[in-house]
Every structure is written in C-alpha cells, then in structure tokens.
Protein backbone atom coordinates (compact mmCIF):
# COMPACT_ATOMS: atom_id res chain seq x y z
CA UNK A 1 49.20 30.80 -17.21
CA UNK A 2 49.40 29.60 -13.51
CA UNK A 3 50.95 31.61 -10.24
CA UNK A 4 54.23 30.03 -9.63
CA UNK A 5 56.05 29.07 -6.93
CA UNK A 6 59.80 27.20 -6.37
CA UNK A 7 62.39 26.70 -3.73
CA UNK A 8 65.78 27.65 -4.06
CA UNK A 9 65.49 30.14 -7.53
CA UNK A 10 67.55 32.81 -7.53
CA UNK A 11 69.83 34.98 -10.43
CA UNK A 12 70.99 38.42 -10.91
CA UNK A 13 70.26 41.38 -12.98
CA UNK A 14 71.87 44.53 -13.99
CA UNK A 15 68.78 46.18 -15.26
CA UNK A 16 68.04 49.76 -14.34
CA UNK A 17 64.85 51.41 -14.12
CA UNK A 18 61.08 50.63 -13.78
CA UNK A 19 60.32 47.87 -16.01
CA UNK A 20 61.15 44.58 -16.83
CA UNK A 21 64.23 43.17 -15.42
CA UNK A 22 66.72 40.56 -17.80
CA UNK A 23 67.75 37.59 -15.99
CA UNK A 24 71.12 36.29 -16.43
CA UNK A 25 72.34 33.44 -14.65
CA UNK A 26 72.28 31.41 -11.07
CA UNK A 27 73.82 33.08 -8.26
CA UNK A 28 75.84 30.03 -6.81
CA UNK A 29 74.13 27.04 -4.89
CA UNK A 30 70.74 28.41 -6.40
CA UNK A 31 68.88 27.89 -9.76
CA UNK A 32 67.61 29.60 -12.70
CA UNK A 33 63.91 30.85 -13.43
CA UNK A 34 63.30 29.13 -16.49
CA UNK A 35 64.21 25.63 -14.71
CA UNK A 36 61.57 25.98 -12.15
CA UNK A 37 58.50 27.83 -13.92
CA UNK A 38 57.15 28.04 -17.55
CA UNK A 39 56.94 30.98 -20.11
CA UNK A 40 53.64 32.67 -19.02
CA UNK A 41 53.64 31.90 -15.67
CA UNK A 42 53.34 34.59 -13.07
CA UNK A 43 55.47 34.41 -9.65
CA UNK A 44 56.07 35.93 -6.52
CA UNK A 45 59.37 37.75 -6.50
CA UNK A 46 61.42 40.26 -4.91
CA UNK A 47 64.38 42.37 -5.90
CA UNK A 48 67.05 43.55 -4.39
CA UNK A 49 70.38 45.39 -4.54
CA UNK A 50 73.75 43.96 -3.04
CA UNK A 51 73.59 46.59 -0.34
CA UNK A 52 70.28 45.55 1.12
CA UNK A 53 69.07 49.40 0.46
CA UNK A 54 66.86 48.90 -2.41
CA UNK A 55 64.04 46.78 -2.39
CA UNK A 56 60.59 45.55 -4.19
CA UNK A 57 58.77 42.56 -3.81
CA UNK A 58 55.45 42.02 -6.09
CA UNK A 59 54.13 40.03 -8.74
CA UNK A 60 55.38 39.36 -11.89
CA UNK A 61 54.97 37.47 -15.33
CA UNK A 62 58.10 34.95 -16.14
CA UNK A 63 58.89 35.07 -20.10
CA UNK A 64 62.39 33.65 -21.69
CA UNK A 65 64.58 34.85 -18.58
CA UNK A 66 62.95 38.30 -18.45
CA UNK A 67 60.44 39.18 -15.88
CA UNK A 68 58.29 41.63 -16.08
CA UNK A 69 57.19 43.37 -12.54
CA UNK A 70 53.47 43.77 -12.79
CA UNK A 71 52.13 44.63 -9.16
CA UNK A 72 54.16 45.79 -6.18
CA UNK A 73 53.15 44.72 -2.72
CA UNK A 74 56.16 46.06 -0.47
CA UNK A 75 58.90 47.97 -1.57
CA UNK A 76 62.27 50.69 -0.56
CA UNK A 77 60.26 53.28 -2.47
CA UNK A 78 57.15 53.80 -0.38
CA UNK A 79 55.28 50.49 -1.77
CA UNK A 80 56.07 51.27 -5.50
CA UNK A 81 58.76 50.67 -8.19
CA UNK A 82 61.99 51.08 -7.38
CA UNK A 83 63.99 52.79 -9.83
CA UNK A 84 66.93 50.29 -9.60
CA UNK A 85 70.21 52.20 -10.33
CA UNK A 86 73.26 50.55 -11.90
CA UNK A 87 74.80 47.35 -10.33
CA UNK A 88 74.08 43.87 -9.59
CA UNK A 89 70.92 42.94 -8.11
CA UNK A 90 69.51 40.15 -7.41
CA UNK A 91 66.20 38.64 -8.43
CA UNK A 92 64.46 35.54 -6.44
CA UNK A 93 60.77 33.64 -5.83
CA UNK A 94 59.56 34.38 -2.42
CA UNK A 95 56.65 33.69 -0.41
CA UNK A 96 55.62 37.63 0.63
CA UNK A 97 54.00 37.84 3.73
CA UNK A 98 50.63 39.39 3.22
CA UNK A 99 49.59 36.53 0.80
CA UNK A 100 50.47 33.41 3.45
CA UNK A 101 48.35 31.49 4.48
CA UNK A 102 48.29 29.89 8.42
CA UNK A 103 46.67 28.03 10.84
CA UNK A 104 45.96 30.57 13.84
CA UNK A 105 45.88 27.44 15.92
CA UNK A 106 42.01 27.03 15.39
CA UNK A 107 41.76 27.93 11.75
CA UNK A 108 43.06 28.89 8.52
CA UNK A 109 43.42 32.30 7.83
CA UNK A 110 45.25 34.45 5.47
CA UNK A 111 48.18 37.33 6.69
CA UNK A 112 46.14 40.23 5.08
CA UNK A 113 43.02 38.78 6.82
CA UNK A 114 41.36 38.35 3.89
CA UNK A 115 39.21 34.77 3.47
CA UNK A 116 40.03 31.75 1.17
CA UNK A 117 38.73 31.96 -1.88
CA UNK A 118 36.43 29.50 -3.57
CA UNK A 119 39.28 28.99 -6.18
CA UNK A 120 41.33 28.22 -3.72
CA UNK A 121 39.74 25.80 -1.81
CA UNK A 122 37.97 28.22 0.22
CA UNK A 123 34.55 29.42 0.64
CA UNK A 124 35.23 33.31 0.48
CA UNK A 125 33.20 33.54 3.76
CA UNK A 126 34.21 34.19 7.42
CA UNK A 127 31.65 33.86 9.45
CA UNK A 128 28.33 31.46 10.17
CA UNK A 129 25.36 31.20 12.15
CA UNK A 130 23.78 27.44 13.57
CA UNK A 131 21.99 25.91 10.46
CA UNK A 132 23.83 28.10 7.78
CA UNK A 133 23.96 26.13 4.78
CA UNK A 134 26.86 26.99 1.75
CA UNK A 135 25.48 27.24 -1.82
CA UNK A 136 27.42 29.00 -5.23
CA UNK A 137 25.31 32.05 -5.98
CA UNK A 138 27.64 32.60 -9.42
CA UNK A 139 30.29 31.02 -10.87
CA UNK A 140 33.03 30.16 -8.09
CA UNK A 141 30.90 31.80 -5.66
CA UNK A 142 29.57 30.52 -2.28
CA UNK A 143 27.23 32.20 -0.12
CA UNK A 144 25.35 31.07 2.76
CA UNK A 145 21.76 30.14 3.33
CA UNK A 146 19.89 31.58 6.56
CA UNK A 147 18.34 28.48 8.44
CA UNK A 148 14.20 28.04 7.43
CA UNK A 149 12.01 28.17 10.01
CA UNK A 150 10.41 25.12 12.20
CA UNK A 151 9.00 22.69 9.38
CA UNK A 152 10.54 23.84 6.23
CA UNK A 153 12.21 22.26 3.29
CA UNK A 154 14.84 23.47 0.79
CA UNK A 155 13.10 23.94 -2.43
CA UNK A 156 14.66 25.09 -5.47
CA UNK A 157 13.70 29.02 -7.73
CA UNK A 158 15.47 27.75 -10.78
CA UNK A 159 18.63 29.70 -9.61
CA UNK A 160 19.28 29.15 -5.98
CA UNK A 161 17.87 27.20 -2.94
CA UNK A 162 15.21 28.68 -0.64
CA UNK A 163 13.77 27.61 2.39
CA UNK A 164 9.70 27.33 1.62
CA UNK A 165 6.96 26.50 3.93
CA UNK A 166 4.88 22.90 2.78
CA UNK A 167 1.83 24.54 2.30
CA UNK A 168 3.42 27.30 -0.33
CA UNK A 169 4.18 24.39 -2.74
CA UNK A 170 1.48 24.01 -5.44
CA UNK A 171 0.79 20.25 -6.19
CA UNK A 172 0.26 20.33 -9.92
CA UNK A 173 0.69 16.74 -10.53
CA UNK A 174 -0.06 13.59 -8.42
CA UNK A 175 -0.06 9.85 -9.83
CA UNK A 176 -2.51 7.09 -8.37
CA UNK A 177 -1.69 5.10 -11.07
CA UNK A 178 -4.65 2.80 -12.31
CA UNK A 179 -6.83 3.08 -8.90
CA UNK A 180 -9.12 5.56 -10.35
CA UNK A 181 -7.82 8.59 -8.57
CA UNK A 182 -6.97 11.87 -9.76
CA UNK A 183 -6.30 15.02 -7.69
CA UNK A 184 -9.29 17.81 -8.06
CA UNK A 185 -7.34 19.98 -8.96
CA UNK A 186 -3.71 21.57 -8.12
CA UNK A 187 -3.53 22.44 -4.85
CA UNK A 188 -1.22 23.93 -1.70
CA UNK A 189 -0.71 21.92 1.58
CA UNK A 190 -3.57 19.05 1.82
CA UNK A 191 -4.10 16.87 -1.64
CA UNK A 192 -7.57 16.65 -1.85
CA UNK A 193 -8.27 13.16 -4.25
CA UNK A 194 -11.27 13.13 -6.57
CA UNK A 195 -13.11 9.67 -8.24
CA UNK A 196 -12.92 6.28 -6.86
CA UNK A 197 -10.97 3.39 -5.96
CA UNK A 198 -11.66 0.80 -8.53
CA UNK A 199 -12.21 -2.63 -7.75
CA UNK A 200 -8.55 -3.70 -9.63
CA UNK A 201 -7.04 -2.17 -6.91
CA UNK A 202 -9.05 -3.26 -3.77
CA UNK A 203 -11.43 -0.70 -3.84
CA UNK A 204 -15.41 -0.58 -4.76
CA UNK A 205 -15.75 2.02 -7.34
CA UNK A 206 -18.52 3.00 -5.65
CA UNK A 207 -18.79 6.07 -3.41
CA UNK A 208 -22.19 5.98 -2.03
CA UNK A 209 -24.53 3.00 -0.33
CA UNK A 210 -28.68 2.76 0.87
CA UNK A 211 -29.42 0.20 3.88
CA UNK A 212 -29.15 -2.89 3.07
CA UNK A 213 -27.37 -2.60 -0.23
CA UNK A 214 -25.07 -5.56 -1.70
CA UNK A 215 -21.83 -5.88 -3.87
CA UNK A 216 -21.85 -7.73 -6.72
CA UNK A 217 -19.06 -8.43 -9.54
CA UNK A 218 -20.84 -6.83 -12.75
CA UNK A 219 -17.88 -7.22 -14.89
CA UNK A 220 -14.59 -8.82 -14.91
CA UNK A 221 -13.11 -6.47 -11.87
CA UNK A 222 -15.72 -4.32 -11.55
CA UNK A 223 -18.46 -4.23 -8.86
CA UNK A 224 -22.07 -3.09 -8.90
CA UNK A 225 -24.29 -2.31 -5.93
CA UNK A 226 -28.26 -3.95 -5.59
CA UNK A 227 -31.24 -2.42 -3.62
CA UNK A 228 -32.27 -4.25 -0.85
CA UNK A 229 -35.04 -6.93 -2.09
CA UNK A 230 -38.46 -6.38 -0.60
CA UNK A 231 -39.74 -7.78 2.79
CA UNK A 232 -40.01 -11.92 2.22
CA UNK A 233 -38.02 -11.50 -1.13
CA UNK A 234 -35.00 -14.27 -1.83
CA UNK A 235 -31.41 -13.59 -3.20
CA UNK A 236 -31.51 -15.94 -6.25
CA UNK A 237 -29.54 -15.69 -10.16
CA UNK A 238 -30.80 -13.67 -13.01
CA UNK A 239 -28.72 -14.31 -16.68
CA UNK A 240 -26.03 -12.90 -15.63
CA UNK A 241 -26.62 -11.19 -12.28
CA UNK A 242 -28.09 -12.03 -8.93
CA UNK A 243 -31.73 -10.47 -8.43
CA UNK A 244 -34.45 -10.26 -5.70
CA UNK A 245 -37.64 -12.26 -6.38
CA UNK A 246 -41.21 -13.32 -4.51
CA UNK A 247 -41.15 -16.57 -3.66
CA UNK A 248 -44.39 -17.23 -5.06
CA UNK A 249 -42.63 -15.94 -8.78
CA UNK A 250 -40.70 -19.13 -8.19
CA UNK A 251 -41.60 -21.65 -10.86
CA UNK A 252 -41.54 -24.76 -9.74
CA UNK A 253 -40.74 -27.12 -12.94
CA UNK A 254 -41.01 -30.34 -11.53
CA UNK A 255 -42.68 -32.46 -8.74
CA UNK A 256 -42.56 -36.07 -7.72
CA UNK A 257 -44.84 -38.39 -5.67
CA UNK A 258 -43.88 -41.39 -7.10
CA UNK A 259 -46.10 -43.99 -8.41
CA UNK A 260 -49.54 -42.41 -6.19
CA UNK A 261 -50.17 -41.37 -9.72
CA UNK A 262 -50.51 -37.66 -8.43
CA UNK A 263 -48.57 -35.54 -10.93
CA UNK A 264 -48.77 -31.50 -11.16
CA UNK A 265 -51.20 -30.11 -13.24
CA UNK A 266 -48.45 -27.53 -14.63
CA UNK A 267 -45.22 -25.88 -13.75
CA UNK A 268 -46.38 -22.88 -11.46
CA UNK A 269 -45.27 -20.42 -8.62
CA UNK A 270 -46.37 -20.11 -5.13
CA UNK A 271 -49.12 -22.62 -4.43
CA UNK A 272 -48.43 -26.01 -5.98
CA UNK A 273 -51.48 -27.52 -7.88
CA UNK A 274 -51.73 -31.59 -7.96
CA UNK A 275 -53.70 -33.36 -10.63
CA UNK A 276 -54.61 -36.96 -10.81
CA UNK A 277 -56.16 -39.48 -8.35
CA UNK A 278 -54.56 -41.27 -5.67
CA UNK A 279 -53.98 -44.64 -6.43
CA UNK A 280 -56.05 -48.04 -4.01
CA UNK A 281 -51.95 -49.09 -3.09
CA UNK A 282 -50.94 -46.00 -2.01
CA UNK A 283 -54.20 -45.14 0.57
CA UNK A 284 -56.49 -43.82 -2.12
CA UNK A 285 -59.79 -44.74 -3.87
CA UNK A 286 -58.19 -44.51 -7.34
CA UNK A 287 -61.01 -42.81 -8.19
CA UNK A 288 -62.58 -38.93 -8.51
CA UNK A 289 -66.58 -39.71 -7.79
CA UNK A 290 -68.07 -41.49 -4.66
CA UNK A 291 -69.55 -44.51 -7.22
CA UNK A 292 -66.49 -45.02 -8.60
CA UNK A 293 -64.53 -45.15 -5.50
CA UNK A 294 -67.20 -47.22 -4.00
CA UNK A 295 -66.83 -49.63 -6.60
CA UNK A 296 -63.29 -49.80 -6.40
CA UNK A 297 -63.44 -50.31 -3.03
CA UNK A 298 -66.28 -52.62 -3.19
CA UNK A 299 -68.41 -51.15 -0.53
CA UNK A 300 -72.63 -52.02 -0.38
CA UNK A 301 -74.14 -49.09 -1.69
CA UNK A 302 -76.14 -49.16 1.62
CA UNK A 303 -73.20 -48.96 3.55
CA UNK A 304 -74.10 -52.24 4.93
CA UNK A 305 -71.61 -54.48 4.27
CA UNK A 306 -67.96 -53.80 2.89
CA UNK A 307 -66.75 -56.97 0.75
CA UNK A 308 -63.32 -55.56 -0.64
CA UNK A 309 -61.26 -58.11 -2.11
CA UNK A 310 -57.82 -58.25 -1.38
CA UNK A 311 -55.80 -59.87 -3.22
CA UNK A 312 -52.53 -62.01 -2.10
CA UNK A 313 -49.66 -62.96 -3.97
C-alpha cells in the first residue's frame, strides 16, 4: 500500500522486545492509527518510553492496530532496534528528519541531501549544464541530454533522443507527388531529384532543348518540343500538330480574278499558273492568237486603219 502520513496520531504499547508492537488505545487529546491510515499502509513512526531514555524512530507497516517496525533510521540503541523493556510506551507518526524535504531558500532539497525522485515529483538529478535537456532513460527515470553541437537536431534511436548532425540522416523516402519527381536514390544531406516536372504541374517534361526549339501541347497536359524549321520555312498546322513547311509546298486551292475569265489551271504550290484569256472588257484581246485578237479588236490587217466598234448602251 501507500507511505502514510497524519497529524495528531498517537497510542501506547506495552510490548517488549524487537518486533512488532500492539497498539492499544489514544493517549488523550490524540487519535488512534487505524482512524488515520489503512491496513497495509506503511508510516513513519517513532517509539518511545515514558522516561524519554529509550528511543527508535523508522518505518513501519500499519495492520489491525499492530505495527510492525520494518527499518530503523535513528534510534537509543546505536541506530537499531531497541529492545523495549516492560512499561508503557508510546507509539506516534512523525515526520523524521533525514527524509524532509525544504526549500534552502533557492531550491528544494532533501535533509539527507539526497535528490527528488522522479516518483516524487522530482527528476533524481542535481545538477545541469546550459542546453541540458531531461529525458526518461527507463521506467521513472530521467536523465539528461548533453547539448548537440552548432546545427543539430534531436533525432530519435528507437530508445532515446540523440543529437545528430543533418547530413547523418539518410533520406529514404521523399514525395513530389504527381510532378514527375522521384529522388535518385536515398541519400545523406543534399536530396538530389531525378525525372521531370510534368506539364500538370507547371513544368515541361522536358529536360533538354536545340536553338530555336518550340513547345507544343502533344496531348491533353503534356508538351512536346519541334526542331527549328529550315531557313524561309513557315509555322503552319499538320492533323493534329503544328509543322514546318516550304512555302512553295503550299497548295494554293483557289484563286479569283473575277469575271477577266482568267481562272488557275490547277491547285498548285509556289508559282501560281493562270489559264484562260483575258476578256475585251477587262483590257484584253479575248483572244490567244494575233488573228483572232485582231479580229476581235477589229484592226486592218495592214495596220492601217483600226475600225473597232464600240458599242453604247
């Protein structure tokens, strides 16, 4: 059970001996044992006869008003049992003096000089050092930790803490989520990356470039790269991509010169090829041979005379 202490408890005993003492009743203005602790319980107490010449005071276990003396701290007989002799004694709960604890003024420290236990509220240790840090090395157990040097961190061995430098620490995992990253492998100190940052996620996913090269989306979020068209070459759509092609490659499906009745002769790149005649109303002959045009435009064959008809309204 639990050490026991109470005010103002205090019977007597005519025991002899060594051993266990029988309580048997209040001495006046005081109270019994077994209204201030419980059977089990362990106390402080201290024993003495009416004289004042024998004396023990020690620890002992409190069990239907008989209490059996288990450890002496002080006593008549050089520190041990006293072998109480006939006669009325009496039998109390004190506070001995070398387990109280007190404030020196600037701490709390014990009369046998011995520190607070963990148990107890303590830490079981005395003395620190700037940067000590408190940890339980067992069960109700606190040592200190030593400072780390400049640039540590507190890192944990499974056990205990321990002060570790950065670049000791193996990175064995690392998380880009979907970018495309991955670390190369695990690593100490610097995390070097590996792969690329993919479109989705404001990169490229592309790690090398020529002069001259372009982006291009080749997918739904993901980009491509094209070679720099050749010298004259224009930017213009493929299927489903942009491409670089010669001008002259560049069909040219239709043409229009109105009613001059000039028409191409077919669709065709580069050069454009007319076919037809140009018409008397829009500044032509109408015509593809000298003798037709010069009948069309009613010139003298001798070059004589022109008599060209014009016609009004």
């Amino acid at each position: 059970m639990a050490l026991t202490l109470a005010d103002r408890v205090r019977e007597t005993t005519s025991t002899t001996g060594t051993g266990a003492v029988t309580l048997v009743g209040a001495v006046a203005g005081f109270r019994t044992f077994s209204s201030a602790i419980t059977n089990g319980d362990t106390t402080y107490y201290a024993i003495v006869t009416t004289s004042g010449s024998a004396w023990e005071v020690g620890v002992g276990t409190y069990n239907a008003n008989t209490l059996t003396r288990t450890t002496v701290f002080d006593s008549s007989n050089s520190n041990t049992f006293v072998n109480f002799q006939a006669g009325t004694k009496y039998v109390f709960i004190t506070q001995p003096a070398g387990k109280a604890v007190y404030s020196d003024g600037t701490n709390i420290v014990s009369a046998d000089g011995t520190s607070l236990a963990p148990t107890y509220g303590g830490t079981g240790i005395t003395s620190y050092a700037t940067g000590d840090t408190l940890y339980a090395s067992a069960t109700n157990v606190l040592s200190k930790l030593t400072i780390g040097a400049n640039g540590y961190f507190l890192s944990s061995n499974g056990t205990i803490p321990s002060w570790s430098a950065l670049s000791g620490v193996a990175v064995t995992t690392f998380s880009a989520g979907t970018t495309g990253f991955t670390p190369s492998s695990a690593t100490a100190g610097v995390v070097t990356l590996a792969g690329t940052l993919i479109g989705a996620n404001g990169g490229t996913g592309q790690t090398t470039y020529a002069n001259g090269d372009m982006l291009y989306g080749v997918t739904t979020n993901t980009l491509s790269k094209l070679t720099l068209g050749s010298l004259g070459q224009i930017l213009t759509a493929g299927a489903t991509t942009p491409i670089w092609a010669t001008l002259s490659g560049v069909a040219v499906t239709t043409i229009s010169f109105g009613s001059t009745g000039l028409t191409p002769a077919t669709a065709t790149g580069g050069a454009v090829t007319v076919a037809g005649t140009l018409a008397l109303a829009s500044g032509g002959t109408g015509a593809t041979t000298v003798a037709t045009a010069q009948t069309n435009l009613q010139v003298d064959p001798a070059g004589t005379a022109v008599a060209m008809a014009i016609a009004l309204g």
